[in-house]
C-alpha atoms as a PDB file:
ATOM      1  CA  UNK A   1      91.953  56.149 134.887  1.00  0.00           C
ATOM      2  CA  UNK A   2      91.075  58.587 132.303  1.00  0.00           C
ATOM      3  CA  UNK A   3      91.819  61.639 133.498  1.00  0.00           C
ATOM      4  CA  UNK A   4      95.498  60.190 134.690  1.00  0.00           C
ATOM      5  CA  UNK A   5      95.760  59.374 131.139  1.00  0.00           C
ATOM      6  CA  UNK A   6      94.984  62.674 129.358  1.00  0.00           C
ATOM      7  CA  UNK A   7      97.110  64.726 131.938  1.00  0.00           C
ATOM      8  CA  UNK A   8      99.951  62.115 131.275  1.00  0.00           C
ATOM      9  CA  UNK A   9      99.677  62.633 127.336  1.00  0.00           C
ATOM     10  CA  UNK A  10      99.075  66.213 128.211  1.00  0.00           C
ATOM     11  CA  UNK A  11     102.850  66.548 130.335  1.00  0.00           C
ATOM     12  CA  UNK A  12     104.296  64.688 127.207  1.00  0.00           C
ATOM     13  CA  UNK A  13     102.769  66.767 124.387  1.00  0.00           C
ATOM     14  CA  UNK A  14     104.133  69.782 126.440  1.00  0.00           C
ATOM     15  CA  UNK A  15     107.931  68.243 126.629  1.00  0.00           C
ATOM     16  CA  UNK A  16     107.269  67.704 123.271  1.00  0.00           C
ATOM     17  CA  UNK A  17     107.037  71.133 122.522  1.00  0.00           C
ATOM     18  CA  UNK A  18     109.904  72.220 124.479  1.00  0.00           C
ATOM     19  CA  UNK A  19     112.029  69.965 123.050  1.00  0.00           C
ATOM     20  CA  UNK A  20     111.282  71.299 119.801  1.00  0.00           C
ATOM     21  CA  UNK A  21     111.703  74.883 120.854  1.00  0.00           C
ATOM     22  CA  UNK A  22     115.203  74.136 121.929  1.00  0.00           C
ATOM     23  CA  UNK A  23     116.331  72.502 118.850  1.00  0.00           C
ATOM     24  CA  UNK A  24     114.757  75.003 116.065  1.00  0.00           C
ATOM     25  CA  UNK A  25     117.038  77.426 114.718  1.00  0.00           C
ATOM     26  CA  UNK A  26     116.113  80.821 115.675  1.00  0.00           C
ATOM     27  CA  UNK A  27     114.474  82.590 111.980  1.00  0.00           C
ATOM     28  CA  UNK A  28     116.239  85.474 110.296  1.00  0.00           C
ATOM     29  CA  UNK A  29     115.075  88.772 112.386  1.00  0.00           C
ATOM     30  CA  UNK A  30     114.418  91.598 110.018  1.00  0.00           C
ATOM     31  CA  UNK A  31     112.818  95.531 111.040  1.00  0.00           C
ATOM     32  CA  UNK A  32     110.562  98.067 109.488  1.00  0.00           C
ATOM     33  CA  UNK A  33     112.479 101.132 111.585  1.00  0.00           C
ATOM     34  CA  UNK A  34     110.671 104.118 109.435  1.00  0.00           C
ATOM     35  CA  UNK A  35     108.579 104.713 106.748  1.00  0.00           C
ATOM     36  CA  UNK A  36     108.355 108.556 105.279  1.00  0.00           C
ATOM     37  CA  UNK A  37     106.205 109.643 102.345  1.00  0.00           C
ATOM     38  CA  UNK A  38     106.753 112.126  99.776  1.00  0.00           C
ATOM     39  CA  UNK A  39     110.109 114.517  99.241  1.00  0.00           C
ATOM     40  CA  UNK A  40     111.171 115.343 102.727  1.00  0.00           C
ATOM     41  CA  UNK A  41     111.677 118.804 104.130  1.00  0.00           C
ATOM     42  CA  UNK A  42     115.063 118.974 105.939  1.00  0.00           C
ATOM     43  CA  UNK A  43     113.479 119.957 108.972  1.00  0.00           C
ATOM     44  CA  UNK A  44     110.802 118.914 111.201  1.00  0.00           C
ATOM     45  CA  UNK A  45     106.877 120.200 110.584  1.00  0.00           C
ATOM     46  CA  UNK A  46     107.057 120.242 107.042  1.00  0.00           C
ATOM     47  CA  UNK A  47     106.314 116.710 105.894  1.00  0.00           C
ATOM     48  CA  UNK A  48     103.938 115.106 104.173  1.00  0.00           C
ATOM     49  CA  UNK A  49     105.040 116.630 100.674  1.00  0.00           C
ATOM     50  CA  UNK A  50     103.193 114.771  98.578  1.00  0.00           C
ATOM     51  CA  UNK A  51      99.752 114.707  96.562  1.00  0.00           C
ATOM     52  CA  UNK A  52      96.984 112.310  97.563  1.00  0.00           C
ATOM     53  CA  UNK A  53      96.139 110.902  94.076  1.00  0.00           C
ATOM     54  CA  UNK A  54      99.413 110.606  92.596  1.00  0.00           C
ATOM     55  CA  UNK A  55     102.551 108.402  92.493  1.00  0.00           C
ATOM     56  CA  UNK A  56     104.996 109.511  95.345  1.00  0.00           C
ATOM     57  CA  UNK A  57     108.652 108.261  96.456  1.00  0.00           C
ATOM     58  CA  UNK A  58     108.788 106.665  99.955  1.00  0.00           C
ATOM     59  CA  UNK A  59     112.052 105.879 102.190  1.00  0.00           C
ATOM     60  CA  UNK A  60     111.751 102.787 104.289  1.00  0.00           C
ATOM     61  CA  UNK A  61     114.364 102.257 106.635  1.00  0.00           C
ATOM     62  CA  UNK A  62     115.038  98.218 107.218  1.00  0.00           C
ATOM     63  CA  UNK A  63     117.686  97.001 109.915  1.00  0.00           C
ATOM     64  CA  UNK A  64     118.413  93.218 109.744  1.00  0.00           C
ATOM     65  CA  UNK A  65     119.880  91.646 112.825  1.00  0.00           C
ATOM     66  CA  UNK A  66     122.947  88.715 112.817  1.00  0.00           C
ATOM     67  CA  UNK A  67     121.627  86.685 110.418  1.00  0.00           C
ATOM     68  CA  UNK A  68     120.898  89.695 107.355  1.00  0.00           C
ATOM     69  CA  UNK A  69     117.309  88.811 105.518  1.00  0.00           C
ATOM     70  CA  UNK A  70     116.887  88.380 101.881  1.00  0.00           C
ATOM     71  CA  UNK A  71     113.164  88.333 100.261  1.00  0.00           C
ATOM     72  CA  UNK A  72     110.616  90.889  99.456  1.00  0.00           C
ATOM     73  CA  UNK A  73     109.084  94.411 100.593  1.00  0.00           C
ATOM     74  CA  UNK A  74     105.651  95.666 100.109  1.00  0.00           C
ATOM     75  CA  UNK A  75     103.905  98.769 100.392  1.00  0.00           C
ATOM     76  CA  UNK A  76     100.492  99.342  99.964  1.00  0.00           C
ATOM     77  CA  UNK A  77      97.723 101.559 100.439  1.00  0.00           C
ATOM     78  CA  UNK A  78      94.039 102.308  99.015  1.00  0.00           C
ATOM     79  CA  UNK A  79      94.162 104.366  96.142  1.00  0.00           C
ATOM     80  CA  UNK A  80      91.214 106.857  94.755  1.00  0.00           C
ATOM     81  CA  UNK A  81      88.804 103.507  93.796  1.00  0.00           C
ATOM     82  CA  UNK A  82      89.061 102.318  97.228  1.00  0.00           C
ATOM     83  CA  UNK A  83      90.954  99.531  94.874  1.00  0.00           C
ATOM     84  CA  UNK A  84      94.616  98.049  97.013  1.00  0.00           C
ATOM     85  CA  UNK A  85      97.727  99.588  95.332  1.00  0.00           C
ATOM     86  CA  UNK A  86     100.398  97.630  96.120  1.00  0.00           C
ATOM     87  CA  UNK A  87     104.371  98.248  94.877  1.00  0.00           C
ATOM     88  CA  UNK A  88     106.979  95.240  95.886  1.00  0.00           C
ATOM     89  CA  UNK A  89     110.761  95.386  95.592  1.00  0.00           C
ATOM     90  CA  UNK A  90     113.046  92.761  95.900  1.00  0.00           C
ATOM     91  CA  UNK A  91     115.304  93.620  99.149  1.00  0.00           C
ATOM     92  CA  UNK A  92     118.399  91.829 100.813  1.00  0.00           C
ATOM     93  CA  UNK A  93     120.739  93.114 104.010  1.00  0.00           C
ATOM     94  CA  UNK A  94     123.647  91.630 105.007  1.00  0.00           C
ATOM     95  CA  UNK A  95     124.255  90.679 109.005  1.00  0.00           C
ATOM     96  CA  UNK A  96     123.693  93.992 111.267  1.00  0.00           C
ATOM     97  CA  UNK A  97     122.981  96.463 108.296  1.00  0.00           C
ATOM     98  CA  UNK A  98     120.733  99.211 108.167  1.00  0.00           C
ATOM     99  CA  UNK A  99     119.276 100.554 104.727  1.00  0.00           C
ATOM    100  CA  UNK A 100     117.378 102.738 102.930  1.00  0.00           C
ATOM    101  CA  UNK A 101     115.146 101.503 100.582  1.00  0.00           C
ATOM    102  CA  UNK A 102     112.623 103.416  98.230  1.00  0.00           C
ATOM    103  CA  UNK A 103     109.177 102.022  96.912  1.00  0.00           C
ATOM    104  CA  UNK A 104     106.557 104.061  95.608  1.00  0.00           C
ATOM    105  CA  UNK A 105     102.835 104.744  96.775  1.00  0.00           C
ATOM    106  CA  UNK A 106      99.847 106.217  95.363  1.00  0.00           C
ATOM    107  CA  UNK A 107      97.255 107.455  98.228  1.00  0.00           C
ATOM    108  CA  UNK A 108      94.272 108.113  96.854  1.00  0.00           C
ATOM    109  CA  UNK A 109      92.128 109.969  99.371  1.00  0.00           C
ATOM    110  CA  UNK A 110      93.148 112.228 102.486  1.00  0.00           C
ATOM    111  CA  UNK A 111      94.310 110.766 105.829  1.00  0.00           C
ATOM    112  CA  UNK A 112      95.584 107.731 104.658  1.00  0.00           C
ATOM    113  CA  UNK A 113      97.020 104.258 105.849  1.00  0.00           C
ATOM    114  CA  UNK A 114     100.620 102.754 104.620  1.00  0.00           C
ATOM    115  CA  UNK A 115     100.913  99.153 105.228  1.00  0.00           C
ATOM    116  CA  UNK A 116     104.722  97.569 105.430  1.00  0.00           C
ATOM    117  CA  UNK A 117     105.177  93.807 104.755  1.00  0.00           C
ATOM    118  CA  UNK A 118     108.695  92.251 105.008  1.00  0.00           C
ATOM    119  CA  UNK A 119     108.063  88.844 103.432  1.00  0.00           C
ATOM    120  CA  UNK A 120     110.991  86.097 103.145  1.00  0.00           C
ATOM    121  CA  UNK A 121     112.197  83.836 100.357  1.00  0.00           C
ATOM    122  CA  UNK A 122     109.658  80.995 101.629  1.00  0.00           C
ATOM    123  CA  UNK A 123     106.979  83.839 101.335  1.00  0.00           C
ATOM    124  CA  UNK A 124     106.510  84.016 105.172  1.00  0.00           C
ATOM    125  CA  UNK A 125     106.139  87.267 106.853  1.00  0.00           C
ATOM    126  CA  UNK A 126     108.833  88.268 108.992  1.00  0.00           C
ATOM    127  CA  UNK A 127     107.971  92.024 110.013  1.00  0.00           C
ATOM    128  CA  UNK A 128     104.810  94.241 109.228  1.00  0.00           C
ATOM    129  CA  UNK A 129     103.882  97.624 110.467  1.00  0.00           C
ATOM    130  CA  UNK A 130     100.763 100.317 109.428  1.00  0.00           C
ATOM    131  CA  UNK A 131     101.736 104.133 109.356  1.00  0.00           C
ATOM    132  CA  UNK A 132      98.411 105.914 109.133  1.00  0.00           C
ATOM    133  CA  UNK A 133      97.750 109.822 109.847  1.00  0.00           C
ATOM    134  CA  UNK A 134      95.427 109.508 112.247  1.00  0.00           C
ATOM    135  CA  UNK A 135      97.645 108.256 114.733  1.00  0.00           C
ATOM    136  CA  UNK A 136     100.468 110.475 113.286  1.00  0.00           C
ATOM    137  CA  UNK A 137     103.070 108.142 112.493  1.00  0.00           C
ATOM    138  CA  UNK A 138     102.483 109.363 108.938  1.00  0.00           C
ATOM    139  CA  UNK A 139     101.987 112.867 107.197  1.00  0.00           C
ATOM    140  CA  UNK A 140      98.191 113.763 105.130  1.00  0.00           C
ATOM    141  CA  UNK A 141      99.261 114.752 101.484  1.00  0.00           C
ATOM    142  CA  UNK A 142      98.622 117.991  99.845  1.00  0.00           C
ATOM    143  CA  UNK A 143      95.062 118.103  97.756  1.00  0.00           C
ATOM    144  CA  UNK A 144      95.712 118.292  93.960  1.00  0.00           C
ATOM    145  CA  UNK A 145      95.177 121.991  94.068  1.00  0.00           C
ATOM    146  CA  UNK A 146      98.670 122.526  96.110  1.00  0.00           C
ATOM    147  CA  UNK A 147     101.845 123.616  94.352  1.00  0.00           C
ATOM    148  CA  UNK A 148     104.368 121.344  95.148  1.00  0.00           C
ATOM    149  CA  UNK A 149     107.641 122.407  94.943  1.00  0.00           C
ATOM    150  CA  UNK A 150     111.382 120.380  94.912  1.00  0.00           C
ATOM    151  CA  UNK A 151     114.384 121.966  94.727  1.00  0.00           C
ATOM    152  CA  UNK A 152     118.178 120.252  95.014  1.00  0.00           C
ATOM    153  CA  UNK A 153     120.421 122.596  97.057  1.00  0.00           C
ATOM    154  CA  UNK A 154     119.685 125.938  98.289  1.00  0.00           C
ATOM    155  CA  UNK A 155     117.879 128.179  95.538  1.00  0.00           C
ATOM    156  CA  UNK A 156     117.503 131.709  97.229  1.00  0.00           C
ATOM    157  CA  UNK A 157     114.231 132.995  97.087  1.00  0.00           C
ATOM    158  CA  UNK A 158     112.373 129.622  98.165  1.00  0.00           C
ATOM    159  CA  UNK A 159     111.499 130.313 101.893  1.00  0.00           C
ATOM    160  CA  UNK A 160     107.647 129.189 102.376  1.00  0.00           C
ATOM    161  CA  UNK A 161     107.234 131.381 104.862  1.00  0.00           C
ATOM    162  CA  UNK A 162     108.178 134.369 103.206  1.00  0.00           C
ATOM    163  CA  UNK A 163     105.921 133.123  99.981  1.00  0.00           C
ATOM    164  CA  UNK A 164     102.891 133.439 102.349  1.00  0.00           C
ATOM    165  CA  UNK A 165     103.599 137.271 102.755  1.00  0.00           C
ATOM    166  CA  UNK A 166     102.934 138.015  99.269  1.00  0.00           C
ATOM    167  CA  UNK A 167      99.572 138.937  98.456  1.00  0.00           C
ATOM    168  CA  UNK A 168      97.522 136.000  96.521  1.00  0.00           C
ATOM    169  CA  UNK A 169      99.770 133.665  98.117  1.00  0.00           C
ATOM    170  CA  UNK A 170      98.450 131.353 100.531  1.00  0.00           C
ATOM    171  CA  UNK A 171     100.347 129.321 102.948  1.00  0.00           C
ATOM    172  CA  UNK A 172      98.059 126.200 102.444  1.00  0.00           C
ATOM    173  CA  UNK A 173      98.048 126.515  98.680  1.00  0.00           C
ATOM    174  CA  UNK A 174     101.842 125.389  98.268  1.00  0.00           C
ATOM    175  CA  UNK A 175     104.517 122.847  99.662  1.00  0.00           C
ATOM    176  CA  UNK A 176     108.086 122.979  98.784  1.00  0.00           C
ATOM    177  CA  UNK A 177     110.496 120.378  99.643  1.00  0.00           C
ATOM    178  CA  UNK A 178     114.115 120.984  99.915  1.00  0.00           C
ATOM    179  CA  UNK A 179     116.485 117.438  99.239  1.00  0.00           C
ATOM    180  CA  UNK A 180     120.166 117.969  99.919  1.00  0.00           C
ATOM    181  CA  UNK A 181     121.722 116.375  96.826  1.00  0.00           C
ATOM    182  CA  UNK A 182     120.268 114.806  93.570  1.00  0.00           C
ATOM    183  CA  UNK A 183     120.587 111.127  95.665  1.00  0.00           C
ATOM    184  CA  UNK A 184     117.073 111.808  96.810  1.00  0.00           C
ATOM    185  CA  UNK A 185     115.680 112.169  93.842  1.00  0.00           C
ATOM    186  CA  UNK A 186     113.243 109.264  92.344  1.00  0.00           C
ATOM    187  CA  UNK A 187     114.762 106.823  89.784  1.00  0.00           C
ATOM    188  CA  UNK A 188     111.112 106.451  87.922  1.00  0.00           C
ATOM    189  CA  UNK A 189     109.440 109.358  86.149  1.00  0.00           C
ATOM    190  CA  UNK A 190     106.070 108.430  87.700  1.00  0.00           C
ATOM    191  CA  UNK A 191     107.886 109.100  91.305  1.00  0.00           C
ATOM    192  CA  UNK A 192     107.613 113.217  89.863  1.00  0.00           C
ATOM    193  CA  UNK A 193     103.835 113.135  89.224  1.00  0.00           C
ATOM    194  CA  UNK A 194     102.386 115.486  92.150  1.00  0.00           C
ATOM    195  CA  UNK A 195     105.775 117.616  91.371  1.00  0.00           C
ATOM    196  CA  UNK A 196     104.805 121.428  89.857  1.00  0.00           C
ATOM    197  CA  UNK A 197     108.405 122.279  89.608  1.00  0.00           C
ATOM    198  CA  UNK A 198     111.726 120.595  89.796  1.00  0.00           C
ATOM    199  CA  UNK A 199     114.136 123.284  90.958  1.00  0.00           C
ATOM    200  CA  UNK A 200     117.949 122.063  90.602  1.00  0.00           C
ATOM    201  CA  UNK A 201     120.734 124.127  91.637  1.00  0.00           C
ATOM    202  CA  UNK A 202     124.014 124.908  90.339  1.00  0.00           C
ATOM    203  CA  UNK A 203     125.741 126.517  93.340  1.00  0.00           C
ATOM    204  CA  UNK A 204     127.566 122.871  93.735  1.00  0.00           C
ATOM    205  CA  UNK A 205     127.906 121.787  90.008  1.00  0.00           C
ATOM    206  CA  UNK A 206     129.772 118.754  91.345  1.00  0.00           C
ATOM    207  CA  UNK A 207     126.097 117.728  92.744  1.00  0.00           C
ATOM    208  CA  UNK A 208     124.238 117.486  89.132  1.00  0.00           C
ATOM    209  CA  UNK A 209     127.571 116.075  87.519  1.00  0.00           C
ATOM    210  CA  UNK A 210     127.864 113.257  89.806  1.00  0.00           C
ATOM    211  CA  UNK A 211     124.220 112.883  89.408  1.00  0.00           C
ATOM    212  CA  UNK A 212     123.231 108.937  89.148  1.00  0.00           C
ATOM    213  CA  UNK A 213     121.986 107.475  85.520  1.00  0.00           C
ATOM    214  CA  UNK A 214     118.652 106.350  86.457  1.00  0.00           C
ATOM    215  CA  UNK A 215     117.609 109.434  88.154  1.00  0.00           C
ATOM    216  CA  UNK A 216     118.816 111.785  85.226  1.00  0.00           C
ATOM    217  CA  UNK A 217     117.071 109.567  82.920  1.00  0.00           C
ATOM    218  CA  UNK A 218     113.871 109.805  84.887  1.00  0.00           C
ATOM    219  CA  UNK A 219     114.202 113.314  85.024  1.00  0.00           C
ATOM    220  CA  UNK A 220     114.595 113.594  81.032  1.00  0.00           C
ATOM    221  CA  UNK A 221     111.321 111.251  80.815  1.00  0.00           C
ATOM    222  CA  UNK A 222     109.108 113.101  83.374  1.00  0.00           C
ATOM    223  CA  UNK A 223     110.531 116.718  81.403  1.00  0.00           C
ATOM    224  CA  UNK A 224     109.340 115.054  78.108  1.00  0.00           C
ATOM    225  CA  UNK A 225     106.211 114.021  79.964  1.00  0.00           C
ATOM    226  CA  UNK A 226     105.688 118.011  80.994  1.00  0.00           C
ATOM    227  CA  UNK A 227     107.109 118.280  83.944  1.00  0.00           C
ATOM    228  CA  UNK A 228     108.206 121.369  84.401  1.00  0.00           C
ATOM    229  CA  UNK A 229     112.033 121.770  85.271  1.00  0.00           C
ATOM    230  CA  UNK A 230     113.947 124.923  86.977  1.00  0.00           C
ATOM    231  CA  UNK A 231     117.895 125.291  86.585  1.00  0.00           C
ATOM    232  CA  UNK A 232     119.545 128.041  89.330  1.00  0.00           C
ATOM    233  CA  UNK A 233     122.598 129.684  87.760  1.00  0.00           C
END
């Protein structure tokens, strides 16, 4: 009868689909592990430096499983027009490896969302993930008012904490962000926009020696774009 009929095509539509689960090849597994925005603070509770309304590095960490991934990441976010901003860079891990890689954002309003695409070389998603303030997987950025301070090394005198004793000196009114070696520093010029001041330190001169091409030439062009640069002696 009917009904004998459909649950019999039924039973063979479903070995069907076994069958063709067993004999697919499993897809390339890829990971968004982290996403952090701005110049990071070597310790935790000071995050988040960054300016809502300008340009600002981001680390992504990725972590590929046995079969590595090659294709596409992309970062986005809603800048100051309510109008999508989003920055794509060409990725690729090899089998088991874990990297760092560094696109750029521009939030344009306060508490806001980061989305993370991993898309592969047939242009299908493999991995996404949303880091949004709210929830507090990500940090709010500073309003354009802030000072926002980076320094490479260990400059005396740049304690936040001790800033906000001095009269006229508000805690809220600056950030400072403290990388440990010029590696963190952003290979565009546009990644220094919210920056005030640069602060690089000579305690290690091997540090700014060693210092890699295309983040000394984006120095040069964000320092003959005004940014303001700071040299310890």
């Amino acid at each position: 009868n009917f009904v004998s009929r459909t649950r019999a095509a039924a039973f063979c539509f479903a070995l069907f689909l076994i069958a063709g689960l067993w004999t697919t090849p499993a897809a390339a597994q890829i990971h968004i592990e982290d996403v952090r925005v701005g110049f990071r603070y070597p310790t935790a509770g000071n995050e988040g430096n960054y300016k809502n309304g300008d340009w600002a590095p981001v680390r992504v960490r990725l972590r590929a499983e046995k079969d590595g991934f090659s294709g596409a990441l992309e970062l986005s976010t809603t800048d100051s027009d309510d109008v999508e901003a989003v920055f794509q860079r060409r990725v690729s891990l090899a089998p088991n490896e874990t990297i760092d890689v560094t696109p750029f954002a521009k939030p344009g309003k306060q508490m806001p969302e980061f989305h993370v695409r991993l898309i592969d070389e047939s242009g299908k998603t493999r991995d996404r993930d949303n880091y949004d303030t709210s929830s507090g997987r990500a940090w709010d950025g500073a309003l354009q008012s802030t000072t926002l301070i980076v320094a490479v090394g260990r400059p005396a005198g740049l304690d936040a904490e001790q800033f906000a004793k001095r009269p006229g000196y508000p805690r809220e009114s600056f950030r400072i962000a403290q990388l440990e070696s010029t590696r963190e520093l952003p290979a565009r010029w546009f990644g220094y926009e919210a920056v005030d001041h640069l602060v690089l330190c000579l305690d290690i001169p091997e540090q700014l020696e060693g210092m890699d091409i295309t983040a000394r030439t984006a120095v040069e062009a964000w320092v003959r774009h005004g940014g303001h640069l700071v040299v310890s002696v």
